[in-house]
C-alpha atoms as a PDB file:
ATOM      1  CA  UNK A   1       0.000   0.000   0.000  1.00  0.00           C
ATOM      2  CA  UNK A   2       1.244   3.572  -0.996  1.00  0.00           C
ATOM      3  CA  UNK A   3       0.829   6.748   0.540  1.00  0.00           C
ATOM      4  CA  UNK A   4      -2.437   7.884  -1.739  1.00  0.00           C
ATOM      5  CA  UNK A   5      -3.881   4.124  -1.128  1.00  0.00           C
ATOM      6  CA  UNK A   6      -3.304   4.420   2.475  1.00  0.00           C
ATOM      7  CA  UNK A   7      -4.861   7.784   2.489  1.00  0.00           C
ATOM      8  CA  UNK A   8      -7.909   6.990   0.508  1.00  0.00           C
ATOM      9  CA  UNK A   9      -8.833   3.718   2.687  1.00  0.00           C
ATOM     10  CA  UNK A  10      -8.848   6.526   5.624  1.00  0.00           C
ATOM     11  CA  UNK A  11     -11.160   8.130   3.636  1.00  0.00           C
ATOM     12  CA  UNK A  12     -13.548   5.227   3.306  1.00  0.00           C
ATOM     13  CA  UNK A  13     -13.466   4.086   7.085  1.00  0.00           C
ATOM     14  CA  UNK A  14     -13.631   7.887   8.741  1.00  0.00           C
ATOM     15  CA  UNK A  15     -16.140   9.586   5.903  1.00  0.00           C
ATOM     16  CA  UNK A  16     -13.604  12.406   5.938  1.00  0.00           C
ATOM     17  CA  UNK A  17     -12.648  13.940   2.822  1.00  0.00           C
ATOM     18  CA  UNK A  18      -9.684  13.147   0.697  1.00  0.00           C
ATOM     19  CA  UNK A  19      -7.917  16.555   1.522  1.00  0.00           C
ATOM     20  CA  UNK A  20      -8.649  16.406   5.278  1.00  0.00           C
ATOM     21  CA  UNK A  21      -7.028  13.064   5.941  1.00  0.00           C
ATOM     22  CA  UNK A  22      -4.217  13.786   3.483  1.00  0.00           C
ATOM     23  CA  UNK A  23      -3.400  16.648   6.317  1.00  0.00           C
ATOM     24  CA  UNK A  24      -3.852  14.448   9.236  1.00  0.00           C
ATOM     25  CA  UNK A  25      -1.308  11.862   7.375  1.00  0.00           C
ATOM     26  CA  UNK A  26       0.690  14.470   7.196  1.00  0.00           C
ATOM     27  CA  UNK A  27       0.704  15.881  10.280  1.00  0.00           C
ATOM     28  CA  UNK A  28       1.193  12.074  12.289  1.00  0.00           C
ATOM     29  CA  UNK A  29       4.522  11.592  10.591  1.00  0.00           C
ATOM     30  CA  UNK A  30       5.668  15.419  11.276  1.00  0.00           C
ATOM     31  CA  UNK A  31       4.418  14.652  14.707  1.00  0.00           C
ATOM     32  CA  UNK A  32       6.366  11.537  15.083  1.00  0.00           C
ATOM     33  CA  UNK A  33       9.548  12.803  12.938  1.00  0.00           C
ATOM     34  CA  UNK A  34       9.821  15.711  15.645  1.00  0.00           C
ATOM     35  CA  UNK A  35       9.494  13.825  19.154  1.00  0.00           C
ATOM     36  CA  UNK A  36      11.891  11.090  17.568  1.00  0.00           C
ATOM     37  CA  UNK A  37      14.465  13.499  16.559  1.00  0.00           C
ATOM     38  CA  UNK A  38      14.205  15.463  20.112  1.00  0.00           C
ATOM     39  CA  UNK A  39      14.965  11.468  21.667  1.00  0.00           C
ATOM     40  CA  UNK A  40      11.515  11.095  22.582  1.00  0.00           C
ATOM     41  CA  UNK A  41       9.077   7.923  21.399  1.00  0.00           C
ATOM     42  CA  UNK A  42       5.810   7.807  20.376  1.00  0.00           C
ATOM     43  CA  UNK A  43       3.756   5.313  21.956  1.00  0.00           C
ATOM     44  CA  UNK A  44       0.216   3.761  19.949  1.00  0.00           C
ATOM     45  CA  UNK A  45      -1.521   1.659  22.689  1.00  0.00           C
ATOM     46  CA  UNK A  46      -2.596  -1.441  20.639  1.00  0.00           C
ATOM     47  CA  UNK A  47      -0.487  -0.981  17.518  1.00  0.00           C
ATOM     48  CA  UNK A  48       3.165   0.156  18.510  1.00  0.00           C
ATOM     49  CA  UNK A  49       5.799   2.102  19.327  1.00  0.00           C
ATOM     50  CA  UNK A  50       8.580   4.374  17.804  1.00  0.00           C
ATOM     51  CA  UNK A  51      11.151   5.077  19.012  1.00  0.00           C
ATOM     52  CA  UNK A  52      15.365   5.865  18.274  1.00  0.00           C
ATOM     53  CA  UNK A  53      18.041   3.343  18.484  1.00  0.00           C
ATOM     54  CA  UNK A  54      21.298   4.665  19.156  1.00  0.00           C
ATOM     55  CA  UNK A  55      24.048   2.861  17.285  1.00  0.00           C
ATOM     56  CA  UNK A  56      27.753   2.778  19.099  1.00  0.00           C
ATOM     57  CA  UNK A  57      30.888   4.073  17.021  1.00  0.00           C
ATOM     58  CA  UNK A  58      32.309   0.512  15.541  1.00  0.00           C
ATOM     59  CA  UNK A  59      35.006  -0.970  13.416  1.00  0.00           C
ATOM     60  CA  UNK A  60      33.665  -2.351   9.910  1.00  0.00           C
ATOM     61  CA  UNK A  61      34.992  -3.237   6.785  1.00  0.00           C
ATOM     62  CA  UNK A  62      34.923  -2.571   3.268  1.00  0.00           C
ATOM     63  CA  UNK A  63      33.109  -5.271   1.492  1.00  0.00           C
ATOM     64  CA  UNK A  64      35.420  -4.791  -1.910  1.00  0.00           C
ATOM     65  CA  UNK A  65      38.594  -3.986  -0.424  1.00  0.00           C
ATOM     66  CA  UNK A  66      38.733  -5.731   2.648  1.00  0.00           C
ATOM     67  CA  UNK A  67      39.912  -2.485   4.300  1.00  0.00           C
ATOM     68  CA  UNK A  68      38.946  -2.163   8.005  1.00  0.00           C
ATOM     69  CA  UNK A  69      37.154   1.397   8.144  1.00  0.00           C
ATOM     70  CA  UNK A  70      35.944   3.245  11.599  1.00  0.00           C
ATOM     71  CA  UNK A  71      31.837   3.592  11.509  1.00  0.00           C
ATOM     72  CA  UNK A  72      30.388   6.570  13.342  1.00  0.00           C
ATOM     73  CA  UNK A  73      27.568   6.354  15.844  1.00  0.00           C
ATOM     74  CA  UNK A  74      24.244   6.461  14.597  1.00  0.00           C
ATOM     75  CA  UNK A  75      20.182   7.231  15.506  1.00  0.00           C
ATOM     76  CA  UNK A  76      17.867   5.144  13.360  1.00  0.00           C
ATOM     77  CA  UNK A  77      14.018   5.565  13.696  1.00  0.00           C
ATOM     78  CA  UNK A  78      12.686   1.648  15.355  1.00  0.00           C
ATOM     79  CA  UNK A  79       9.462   0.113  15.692  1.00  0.00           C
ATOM     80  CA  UNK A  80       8.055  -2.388  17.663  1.00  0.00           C
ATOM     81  CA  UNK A  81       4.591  -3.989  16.803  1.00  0.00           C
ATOM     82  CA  UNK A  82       2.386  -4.176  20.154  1.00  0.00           C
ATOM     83  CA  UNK A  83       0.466  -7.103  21.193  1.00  0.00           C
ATOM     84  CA  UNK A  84      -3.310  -6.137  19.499  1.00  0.00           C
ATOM     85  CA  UNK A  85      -1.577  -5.726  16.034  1.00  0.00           C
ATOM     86  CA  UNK A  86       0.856  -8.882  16.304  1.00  0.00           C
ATOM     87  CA  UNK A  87      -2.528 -11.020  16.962  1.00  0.00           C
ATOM     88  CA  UNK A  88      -4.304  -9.113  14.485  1.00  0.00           C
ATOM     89  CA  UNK A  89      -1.666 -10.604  11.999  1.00  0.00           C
ATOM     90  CA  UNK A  90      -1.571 -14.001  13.347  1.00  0.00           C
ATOM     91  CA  UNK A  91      -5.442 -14.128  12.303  1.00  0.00           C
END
């Protein structure tokens, strides 16, 4: 499902219009964009939670060369499924 298909199935299970949901997409994902990159998470009772990983500076290496290269430490947006949704796909 793409962004337009996800936003018009909102539009047939809350009656809003197109336009309206298209701005309450929008505004989840700035929502959620802007408490994860202040180190916050975002917590969906029933479906899941966001939140940032923090990634340690680590040694790696280059897959062509072979060359041992330092990695810098990292944030990457994670989410974890909660229980309702996890059933809901076991179903």
């Amino acid at each position: 499902m793409n962004r337009k298909q996800l936003i018009m199935a909102m539009v047939e299970k809350s009656q809003f219009s197109e336009e309206k949901n298209e701005k309450a997409l929008d505004a989840i994902i700035e929502v959620i964009g802007e408490e994860l990159a202040s180190g916050g998470k975002v917590k969906l009772l029933g479906f899941g939670t966001f939140e940032v990983s923090e990634r340690a500076a680590r040694k790696g290496r280059n897959p062509q060369t072979g060359v041992e290269i330092e990695l810098p430490a990292s944030r990457s947006p994670k989410f974890r499924a909660g229980k309702e949704l996890k059933a809901a796909l076991r179903k």
